[in-house]
N, C-alpha and C. Protein backbone atom coordinates (compact mmCIF):
# COMPACT_ATOMS: atom_id res chain seq x y z
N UNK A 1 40.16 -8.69 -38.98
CA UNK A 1 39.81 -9.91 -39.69
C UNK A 1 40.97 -10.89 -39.55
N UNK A 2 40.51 -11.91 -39.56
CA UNK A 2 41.80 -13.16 -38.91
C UNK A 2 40.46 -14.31 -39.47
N UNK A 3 41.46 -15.28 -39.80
CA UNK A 3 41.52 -16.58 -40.30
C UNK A 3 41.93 -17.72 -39.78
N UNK A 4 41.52 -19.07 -39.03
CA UNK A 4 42.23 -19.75 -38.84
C UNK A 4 42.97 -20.53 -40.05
N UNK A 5 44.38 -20.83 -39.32
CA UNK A 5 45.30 -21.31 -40.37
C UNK A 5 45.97 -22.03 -39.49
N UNK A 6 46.49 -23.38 -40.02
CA UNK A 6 47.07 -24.86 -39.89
C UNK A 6 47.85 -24.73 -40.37
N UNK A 7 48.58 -25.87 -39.91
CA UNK A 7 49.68 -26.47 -40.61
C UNK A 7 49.67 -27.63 -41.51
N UNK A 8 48.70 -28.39 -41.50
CA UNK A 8 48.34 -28.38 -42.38
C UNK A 8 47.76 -28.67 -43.81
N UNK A 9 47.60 -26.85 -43.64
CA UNK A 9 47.06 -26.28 -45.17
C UNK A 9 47.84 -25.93 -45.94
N UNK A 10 47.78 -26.45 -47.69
CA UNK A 10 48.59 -26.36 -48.45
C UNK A 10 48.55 -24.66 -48.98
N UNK A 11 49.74 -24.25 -49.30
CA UNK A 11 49.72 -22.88 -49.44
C UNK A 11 50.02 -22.27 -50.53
N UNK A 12 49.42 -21.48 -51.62
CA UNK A 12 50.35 -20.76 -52.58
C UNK A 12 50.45 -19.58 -52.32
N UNK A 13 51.18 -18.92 -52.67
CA UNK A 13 51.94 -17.40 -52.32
C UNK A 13 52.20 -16.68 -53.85
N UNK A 14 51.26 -15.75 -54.45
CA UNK A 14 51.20 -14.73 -56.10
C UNK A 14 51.81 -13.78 -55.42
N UNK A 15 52.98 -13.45 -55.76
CA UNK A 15 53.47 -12.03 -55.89
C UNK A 15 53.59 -11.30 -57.02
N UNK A 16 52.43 -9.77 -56.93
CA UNK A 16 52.62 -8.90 -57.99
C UNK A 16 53.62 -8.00 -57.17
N UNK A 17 55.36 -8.55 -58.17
CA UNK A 17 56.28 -8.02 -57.75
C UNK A 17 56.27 -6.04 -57.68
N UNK A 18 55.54 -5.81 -58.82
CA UNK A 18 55.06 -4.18 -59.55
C UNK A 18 54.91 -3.63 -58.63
N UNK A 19 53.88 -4.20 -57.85
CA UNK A 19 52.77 -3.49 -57.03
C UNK A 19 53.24 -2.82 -55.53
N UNK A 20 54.32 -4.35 -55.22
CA UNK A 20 54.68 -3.86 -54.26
C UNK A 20 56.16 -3.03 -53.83
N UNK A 21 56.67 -3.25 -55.38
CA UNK A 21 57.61 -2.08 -55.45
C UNK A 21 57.34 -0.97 -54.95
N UNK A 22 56.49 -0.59 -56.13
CA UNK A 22 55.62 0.72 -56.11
C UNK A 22 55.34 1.47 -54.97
N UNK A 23 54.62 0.75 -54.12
CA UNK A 23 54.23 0.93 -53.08
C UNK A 23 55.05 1.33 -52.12
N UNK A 24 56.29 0.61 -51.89
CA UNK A 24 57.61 0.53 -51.08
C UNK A 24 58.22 1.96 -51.34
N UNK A 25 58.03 2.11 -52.94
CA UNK A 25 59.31 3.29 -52.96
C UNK A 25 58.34 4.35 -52.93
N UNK A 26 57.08 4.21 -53.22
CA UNK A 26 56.33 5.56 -52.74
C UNK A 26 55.72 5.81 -51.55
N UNK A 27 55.62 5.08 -50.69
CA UNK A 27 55.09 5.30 -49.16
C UNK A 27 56.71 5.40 -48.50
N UNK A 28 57.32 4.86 -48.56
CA UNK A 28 58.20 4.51 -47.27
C UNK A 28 59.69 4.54 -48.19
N UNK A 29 59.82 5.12 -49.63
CA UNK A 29 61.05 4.77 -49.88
C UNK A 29 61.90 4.47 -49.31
N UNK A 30 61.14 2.66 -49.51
CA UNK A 30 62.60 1.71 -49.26
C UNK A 30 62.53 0.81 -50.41
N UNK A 31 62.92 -0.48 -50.13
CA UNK A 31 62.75 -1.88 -50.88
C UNK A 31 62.19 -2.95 -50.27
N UNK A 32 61.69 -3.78 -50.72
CA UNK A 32 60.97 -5.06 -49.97
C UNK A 32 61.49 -5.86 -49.40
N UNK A 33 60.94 -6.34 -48.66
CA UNK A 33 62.04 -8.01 -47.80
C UNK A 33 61.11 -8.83 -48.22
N UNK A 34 60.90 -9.36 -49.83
CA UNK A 34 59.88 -10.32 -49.90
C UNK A 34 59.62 -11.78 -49.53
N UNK A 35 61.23 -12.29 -48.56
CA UNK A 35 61.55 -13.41 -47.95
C UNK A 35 60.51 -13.48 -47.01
N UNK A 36 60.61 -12.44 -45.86
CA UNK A 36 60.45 -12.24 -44.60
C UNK A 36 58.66 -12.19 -45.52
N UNK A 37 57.95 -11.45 -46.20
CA UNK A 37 56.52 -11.42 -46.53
C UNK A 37 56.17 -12.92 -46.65
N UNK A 38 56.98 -13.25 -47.55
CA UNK A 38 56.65 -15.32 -47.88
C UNK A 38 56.29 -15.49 -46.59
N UNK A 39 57.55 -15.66 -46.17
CA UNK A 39 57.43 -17.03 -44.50
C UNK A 39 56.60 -16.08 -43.42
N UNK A 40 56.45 -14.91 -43.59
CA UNK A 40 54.79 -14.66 -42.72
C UNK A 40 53.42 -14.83 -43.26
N UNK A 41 53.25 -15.05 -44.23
CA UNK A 41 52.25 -15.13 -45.19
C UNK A 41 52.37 -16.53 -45.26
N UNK A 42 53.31 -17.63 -45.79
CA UNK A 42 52.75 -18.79 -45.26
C UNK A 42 52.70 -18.98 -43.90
N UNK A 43 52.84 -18.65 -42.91
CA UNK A 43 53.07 -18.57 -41.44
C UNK A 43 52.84 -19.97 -40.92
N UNK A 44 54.23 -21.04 -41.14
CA UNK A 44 54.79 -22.03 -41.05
C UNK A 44 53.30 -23.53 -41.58
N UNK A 45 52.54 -22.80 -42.57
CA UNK A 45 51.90 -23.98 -43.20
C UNK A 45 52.62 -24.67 -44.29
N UNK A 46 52.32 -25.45 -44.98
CA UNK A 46 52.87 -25.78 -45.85
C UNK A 46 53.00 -25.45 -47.47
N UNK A 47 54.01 -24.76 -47.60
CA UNK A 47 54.15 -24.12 -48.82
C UNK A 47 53.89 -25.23 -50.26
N UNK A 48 53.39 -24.78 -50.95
CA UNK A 48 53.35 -25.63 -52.36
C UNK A 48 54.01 -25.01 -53.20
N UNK A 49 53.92 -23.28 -53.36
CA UNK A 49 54.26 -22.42 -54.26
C UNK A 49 54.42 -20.93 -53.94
N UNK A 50 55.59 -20.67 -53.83
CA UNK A 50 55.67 -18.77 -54.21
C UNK A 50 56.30 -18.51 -55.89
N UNK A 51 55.38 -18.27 -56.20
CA UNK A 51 56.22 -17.23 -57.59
C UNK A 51 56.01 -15.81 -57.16
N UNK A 52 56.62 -15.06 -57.76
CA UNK A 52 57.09 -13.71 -57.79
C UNK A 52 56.85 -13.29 -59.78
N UNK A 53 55.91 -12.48 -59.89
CA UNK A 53 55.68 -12.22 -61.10
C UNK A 53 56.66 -10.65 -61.27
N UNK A 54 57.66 -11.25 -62.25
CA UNK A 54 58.76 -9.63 -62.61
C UNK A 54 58.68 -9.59 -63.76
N UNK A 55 59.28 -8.51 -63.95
CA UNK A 55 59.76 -7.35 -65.53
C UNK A 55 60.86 -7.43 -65.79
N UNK A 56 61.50 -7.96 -66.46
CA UNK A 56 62.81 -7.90 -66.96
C UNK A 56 63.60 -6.45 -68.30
N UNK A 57 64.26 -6.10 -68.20
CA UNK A 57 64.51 -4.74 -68.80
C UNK A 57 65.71 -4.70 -69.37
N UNK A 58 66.17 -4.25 -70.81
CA UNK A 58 66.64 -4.50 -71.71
C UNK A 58 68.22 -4.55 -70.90
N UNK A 59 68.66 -3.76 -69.86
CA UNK A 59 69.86 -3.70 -69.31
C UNK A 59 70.22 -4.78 -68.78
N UNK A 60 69.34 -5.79 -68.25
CA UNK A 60 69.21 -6.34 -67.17
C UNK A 60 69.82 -6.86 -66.10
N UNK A 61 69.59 -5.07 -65.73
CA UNK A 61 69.85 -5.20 -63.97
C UNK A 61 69.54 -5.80 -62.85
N UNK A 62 68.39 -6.01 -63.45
CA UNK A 62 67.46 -6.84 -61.99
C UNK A 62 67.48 -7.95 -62.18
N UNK A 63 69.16 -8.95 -62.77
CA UNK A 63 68.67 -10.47 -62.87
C UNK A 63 69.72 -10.63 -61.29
N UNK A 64 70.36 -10.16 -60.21
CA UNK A 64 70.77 -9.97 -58.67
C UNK A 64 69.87 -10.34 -58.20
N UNK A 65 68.85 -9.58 -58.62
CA UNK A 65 67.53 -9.41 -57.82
C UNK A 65 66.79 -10.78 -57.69
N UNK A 66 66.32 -11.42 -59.08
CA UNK A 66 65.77 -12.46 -59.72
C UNK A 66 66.31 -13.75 -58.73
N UNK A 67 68.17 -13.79 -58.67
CA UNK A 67 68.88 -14.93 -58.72
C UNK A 67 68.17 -14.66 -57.01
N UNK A 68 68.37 -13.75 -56.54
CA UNK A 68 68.36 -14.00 -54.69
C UNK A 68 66.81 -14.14 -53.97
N UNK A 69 65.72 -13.77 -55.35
CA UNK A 69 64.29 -14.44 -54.64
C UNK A 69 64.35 -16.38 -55.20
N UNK A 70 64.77 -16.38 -55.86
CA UNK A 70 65.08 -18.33 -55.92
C UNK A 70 65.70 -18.19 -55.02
N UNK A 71 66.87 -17.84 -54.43
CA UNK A 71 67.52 -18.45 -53.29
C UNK A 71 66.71 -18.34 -51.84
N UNK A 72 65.42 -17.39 -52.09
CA UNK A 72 64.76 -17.10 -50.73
C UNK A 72 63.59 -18.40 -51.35
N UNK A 73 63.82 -19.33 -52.48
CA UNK A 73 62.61 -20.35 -52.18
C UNK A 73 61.29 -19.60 -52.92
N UNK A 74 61.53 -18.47 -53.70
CA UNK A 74 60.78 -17.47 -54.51
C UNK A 74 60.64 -18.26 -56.22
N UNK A 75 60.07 -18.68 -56.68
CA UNK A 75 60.36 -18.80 -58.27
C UNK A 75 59.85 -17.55 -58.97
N UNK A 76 60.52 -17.39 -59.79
CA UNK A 76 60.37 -16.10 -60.73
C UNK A 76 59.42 -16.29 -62.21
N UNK A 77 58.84 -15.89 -62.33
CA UNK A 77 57.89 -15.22 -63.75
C UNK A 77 58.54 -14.17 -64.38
N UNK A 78 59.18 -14.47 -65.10
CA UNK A 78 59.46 -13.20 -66.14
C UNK A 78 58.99 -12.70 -67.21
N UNK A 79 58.33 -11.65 -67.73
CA UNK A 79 58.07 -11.03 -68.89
C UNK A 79 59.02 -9.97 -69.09
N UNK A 80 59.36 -9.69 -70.59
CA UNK A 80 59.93 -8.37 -70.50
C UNK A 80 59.35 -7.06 -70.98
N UNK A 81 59.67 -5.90 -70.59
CA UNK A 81 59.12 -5.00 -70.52
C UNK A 81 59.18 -4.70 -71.89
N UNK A 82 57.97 -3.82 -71.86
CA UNK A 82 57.23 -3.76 -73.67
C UNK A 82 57.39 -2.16 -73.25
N UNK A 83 58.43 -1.84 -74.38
CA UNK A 83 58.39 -0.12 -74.86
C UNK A 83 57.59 0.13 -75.90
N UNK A 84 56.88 0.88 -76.23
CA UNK A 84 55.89 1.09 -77.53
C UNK A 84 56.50 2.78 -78.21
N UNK A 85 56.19 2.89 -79.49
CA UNK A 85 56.46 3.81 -80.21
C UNK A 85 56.48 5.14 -79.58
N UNK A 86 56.94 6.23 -79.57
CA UNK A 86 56.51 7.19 -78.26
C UNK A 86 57.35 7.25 -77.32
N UNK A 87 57.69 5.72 -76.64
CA UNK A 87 58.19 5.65 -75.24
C UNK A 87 57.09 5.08 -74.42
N UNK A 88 55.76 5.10 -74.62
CA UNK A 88 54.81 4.23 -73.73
C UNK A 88 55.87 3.23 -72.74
N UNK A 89 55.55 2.17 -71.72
CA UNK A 89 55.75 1.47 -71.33
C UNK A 89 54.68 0.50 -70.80
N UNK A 90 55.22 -0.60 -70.93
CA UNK A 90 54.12 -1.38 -70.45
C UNK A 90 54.27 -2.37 -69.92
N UNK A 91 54.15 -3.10 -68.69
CA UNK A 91 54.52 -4.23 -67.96
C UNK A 91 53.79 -4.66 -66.77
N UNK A 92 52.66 -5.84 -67.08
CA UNK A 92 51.50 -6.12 -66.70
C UNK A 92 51.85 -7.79 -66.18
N UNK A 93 51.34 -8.28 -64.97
CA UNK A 93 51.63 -9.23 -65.05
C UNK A 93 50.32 -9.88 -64.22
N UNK A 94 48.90 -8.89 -64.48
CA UNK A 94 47.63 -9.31 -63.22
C UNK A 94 47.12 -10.71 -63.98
N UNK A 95 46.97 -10.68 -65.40
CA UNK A 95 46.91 -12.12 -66.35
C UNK A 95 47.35 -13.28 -65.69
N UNK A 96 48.40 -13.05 -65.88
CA UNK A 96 49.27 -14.39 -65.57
C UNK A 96 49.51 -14.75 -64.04
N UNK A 97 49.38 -13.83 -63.73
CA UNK A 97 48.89 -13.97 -61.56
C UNK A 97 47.80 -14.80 -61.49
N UNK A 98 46.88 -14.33 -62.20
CA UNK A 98 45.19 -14.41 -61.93
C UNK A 98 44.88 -15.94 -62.75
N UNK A 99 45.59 -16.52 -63.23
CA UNK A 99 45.36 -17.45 -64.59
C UNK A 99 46.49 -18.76 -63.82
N UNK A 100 47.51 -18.76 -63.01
CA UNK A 100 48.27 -19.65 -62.21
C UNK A 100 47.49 -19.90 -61.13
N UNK A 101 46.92 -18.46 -60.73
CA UNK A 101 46.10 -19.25 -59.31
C UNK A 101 44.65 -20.01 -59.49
N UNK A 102 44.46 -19.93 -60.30
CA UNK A 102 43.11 -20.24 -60.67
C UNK A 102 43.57 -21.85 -61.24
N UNK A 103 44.86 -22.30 -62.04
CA UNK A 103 45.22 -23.53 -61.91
C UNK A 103 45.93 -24.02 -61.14
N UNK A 104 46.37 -23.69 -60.23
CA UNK A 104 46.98 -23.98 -58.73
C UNK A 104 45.71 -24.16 -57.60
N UNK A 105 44.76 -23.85 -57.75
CA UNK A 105 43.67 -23.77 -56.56
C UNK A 105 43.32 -25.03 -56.12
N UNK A 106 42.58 -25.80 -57.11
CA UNK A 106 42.77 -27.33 -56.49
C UNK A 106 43.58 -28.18 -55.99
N UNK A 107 44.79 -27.56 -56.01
CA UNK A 107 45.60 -28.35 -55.16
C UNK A 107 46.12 -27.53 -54.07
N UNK A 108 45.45 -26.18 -53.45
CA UNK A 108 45.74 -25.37 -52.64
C UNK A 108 44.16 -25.53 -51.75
N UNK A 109 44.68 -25.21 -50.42
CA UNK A 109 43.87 -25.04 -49.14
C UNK A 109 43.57 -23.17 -48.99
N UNK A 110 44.60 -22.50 -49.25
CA UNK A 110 45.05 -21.41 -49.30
C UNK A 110 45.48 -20.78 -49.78
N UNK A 111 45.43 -19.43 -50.48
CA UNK A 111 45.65 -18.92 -51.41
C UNK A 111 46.01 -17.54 -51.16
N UNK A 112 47.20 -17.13 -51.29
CA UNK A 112 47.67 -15.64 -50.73
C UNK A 112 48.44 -14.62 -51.81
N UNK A 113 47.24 -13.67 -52.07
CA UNK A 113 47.82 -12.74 -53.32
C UNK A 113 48.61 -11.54 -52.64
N UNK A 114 49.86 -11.34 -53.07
CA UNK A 114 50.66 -10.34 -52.64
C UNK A 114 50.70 -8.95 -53.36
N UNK A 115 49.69 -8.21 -53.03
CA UNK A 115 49.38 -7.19 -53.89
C UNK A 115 48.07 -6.59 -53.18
N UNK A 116 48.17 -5.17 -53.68
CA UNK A 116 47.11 -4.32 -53.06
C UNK A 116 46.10 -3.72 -54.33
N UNK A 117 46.42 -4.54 -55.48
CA UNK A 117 45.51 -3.99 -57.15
C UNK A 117 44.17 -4.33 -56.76
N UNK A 118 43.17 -3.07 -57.04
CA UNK A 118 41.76 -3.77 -56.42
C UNK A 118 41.30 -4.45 -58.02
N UNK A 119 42.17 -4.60 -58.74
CA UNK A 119 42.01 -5.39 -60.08
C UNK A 119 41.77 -7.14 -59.54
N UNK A 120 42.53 -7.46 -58.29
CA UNK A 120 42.32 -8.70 -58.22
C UNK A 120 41.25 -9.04 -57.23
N UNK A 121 40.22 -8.11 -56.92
CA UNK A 121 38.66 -8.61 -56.71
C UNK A 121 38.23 -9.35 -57.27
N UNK A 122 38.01 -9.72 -58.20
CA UNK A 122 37.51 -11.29 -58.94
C UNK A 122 37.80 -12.22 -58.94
N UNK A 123 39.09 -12.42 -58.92
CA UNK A 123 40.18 -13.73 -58.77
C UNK A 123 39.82 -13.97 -57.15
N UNK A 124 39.47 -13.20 -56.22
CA UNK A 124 39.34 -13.34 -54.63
C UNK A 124 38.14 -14.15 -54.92
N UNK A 125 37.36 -13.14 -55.23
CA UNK A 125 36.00 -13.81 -55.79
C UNK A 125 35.63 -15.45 -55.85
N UNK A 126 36.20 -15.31 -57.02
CA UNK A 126 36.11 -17.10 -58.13
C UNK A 126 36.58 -18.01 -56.90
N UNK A 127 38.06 -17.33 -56.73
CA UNK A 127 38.58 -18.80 -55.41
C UNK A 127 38.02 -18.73 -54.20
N UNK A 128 37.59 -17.71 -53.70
CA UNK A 128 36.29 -18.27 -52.70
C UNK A 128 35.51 -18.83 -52.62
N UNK A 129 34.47 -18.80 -53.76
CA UNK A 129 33.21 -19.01 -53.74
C UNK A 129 33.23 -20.16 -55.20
N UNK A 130 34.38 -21.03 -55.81
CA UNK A 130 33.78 -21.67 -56.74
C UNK A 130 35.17 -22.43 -56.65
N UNK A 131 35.94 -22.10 -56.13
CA UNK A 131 37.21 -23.22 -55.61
C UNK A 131 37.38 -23.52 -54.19
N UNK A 132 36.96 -22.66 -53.49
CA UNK A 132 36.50 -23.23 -51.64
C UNK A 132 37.95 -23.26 -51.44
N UNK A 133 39.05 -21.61 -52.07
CA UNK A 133 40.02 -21.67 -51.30
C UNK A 133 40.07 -20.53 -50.39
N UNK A 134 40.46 -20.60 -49.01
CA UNK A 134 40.85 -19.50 -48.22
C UNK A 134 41.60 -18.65 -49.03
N UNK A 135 41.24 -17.48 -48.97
CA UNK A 135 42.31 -16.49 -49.75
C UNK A 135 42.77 -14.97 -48.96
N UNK A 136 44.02 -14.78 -48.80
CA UNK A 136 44.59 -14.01 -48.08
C UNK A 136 45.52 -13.36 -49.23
N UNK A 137 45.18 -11.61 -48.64
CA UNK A 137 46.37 -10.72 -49.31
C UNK A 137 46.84 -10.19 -48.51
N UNK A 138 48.14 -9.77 -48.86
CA UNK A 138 48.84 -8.76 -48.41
C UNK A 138 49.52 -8.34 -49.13
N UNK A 139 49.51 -6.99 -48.35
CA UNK A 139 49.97 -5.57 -49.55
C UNK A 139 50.06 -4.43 -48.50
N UNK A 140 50.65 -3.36 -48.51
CA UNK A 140 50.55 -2.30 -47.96
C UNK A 140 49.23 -1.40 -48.10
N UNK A 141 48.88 -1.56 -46.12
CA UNK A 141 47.23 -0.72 -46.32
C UNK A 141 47.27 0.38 -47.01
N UNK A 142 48.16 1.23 -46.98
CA UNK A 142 47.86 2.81 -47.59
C UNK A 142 47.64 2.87 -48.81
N UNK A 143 48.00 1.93 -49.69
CA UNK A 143 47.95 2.05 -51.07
C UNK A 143 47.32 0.50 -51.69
N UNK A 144 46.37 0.02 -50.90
CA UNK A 144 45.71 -1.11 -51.14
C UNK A 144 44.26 -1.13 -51.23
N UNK A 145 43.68 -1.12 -51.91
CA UNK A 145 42.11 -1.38 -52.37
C UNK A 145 41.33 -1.87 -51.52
N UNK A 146 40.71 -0.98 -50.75
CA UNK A 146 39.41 -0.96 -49.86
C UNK A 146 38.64 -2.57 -50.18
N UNK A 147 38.14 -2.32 -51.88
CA UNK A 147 37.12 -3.41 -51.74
C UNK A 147 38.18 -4.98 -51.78
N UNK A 148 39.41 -4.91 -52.57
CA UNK A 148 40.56 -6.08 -52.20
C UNK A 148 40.50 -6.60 -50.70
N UNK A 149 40.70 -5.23 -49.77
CA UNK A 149 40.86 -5.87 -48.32
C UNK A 149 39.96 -6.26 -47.78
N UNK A 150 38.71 -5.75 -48.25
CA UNK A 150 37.20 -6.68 -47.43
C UNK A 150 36.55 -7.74 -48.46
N UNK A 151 37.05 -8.03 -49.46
CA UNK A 151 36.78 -9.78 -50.10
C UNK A 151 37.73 -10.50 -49.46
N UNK A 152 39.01 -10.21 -49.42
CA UNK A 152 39.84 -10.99 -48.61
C UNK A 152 39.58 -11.95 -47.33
N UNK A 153 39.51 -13.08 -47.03
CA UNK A 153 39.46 -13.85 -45.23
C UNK A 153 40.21 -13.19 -44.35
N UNK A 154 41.52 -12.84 -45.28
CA UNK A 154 42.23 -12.38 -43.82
C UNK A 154 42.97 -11.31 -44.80
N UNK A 155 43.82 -10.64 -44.21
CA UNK A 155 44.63 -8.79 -44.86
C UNK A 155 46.04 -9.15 -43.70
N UNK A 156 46.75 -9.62 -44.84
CA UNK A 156 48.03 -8.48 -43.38
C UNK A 156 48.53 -7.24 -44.17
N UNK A 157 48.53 -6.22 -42.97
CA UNK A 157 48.95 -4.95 -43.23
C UNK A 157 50.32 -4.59 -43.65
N UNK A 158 51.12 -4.79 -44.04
CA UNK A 158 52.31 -4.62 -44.33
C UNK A 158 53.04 -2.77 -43.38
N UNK A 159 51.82 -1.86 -43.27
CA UNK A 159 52.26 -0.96 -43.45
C UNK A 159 52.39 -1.38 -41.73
N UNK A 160 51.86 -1.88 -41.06
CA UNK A 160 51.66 -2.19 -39.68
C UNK A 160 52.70 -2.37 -38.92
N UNK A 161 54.01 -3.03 -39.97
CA UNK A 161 54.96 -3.39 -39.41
C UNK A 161 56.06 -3.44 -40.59
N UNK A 162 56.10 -1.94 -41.22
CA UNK A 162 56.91 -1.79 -41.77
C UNK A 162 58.21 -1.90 -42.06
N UNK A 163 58.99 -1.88 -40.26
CA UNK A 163 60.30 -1.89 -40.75
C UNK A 163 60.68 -3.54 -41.14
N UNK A 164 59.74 -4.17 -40.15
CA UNK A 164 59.54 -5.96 -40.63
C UNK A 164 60.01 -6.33 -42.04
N UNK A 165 59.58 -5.68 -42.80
CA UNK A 165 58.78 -5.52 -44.35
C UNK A 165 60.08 -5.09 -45.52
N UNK A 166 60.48 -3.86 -45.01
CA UNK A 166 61.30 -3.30 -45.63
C UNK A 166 62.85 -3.14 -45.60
N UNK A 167 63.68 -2.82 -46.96
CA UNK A 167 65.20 -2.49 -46.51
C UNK A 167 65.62 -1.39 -47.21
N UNK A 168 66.74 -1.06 -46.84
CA UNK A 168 66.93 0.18 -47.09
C UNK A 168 65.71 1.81 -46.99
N UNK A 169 66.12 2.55 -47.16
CA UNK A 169 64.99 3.75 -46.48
C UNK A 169 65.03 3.96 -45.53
N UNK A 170 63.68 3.64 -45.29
CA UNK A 170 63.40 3.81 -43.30
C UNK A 170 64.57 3.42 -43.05
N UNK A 171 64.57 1.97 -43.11
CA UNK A 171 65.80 0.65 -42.39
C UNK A 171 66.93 1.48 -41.95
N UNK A 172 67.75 2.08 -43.57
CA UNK A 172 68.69 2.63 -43.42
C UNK A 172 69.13 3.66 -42.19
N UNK A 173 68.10 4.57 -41.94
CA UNK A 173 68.13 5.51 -41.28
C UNK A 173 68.20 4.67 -39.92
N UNK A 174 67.40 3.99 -39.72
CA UNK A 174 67.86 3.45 -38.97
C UNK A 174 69.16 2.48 -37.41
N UNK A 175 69.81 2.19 -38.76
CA UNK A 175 71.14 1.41 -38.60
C UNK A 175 71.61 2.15 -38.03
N UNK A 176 73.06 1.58 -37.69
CA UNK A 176 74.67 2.20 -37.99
C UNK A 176 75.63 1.62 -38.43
N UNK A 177 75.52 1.47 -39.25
CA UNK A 177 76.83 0.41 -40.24
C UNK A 177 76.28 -0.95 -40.26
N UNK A 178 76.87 -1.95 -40.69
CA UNK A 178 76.61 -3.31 -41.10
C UNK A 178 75.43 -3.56 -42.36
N UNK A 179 75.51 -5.03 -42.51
CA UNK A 179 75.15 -4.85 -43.51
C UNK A 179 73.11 -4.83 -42.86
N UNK A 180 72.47 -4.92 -44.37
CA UNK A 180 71.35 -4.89 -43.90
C UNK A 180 70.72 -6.06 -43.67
N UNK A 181 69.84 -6.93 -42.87
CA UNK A 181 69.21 -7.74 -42.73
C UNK A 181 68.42 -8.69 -43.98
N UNK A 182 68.56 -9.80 -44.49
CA UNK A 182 67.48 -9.91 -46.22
C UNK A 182 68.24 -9.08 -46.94
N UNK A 183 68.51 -8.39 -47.51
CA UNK A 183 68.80 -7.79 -48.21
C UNK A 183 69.09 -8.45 -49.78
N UNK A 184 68.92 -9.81 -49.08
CA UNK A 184 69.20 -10.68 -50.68
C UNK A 184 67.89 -10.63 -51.22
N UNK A 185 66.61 -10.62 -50.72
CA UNK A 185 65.75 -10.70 -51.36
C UNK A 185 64.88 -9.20 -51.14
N UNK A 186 65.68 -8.36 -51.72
CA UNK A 186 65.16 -7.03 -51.73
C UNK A 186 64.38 -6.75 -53.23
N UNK A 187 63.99 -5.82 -53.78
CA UNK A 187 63.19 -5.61 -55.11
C UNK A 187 64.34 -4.10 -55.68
């Protein structure tokens, strides 16, 4: 499946940052290059918007992380993570993904959810067929939602071209010394 795409077409870019953690450290334990995902995913159209939807955590470690996807041209969404009585955890951010793109659409040509949740079948849905936006995901095939990848116009595979994708892990093994490639905008 392939899509034609211009230059242009105005572009937004949803990253469910969660998802594709997840994914990263359980298929391929590594970390993301979510720079290198942006600028192939807009694939030199014209960007309007990347946010990156994150979790922030009482230590907070991951504000490195935060500062170097703004510097990759990433804006950040933060919620913080909800501990519940018990120890539960909880840190959801498909709402507020699904609720930006849906007010971002009219002023988008294109619409690219970064995530493999087959939770966001509907949101593909609505902006297809009642906002007339092209909508493209990507997410890693192995752990990405069958019916997500066939509502989609177009799918890039992430897993296709993994080391593209990823740092540290695979990457690592890889190398021999120096530093790693992106690495500023790792997860």
């Amino acid at each position: 499946m392939s899509v034609i795409k211009h230059k242009e077409q105005r572009v937004g870019v949803f990253i469910d940052t969660q998802n594709l953690y997840h994914s990263a450290k359980n298929l391929h334990r590594a970390k993301v290059n979510f720079g290198q995902i942006v600028k192939d995913a807009v694939a030199e159209r014209a960007l309007i918007r990347a946010v990156a939807y994150v979790i922030a955590t009482e230590s907070g470690e991951e504000r490195a992380f935060f500062e170097a996807l703004g510097k990759a041209g990433i804006e950040t969404k933060t919620k913080n993570l909800q501990i519940f009585a018990g120890g539960a955890k909880k840190a959801d951010w498909d709402v507020g993904l699904a609720v930006d793109a849906i007010k971002l659409a009219p002023k988008l040509d294109a619409v690219v959810i970064v995530s493999g949740d087959g939770d966001f079948v509907p949101l593909v849905e609505y902006l297809k067929f009642h906002e007339g936006c092209q909508v493209e995901v990507v997410a890693f095939g192995k752990s990405a939602s069958s019916k997500l990848i066939e509502m989609a116009d177009d799918f890039i595979d992430l897993d296709s071209e993994a080391r593209r994708y990823l740092l540290g892990g695979m990457r690592r093994r890889e190398r021999k010394g120096g530093a790693e490639s992106g690495e500023e905008t790792r997860s």
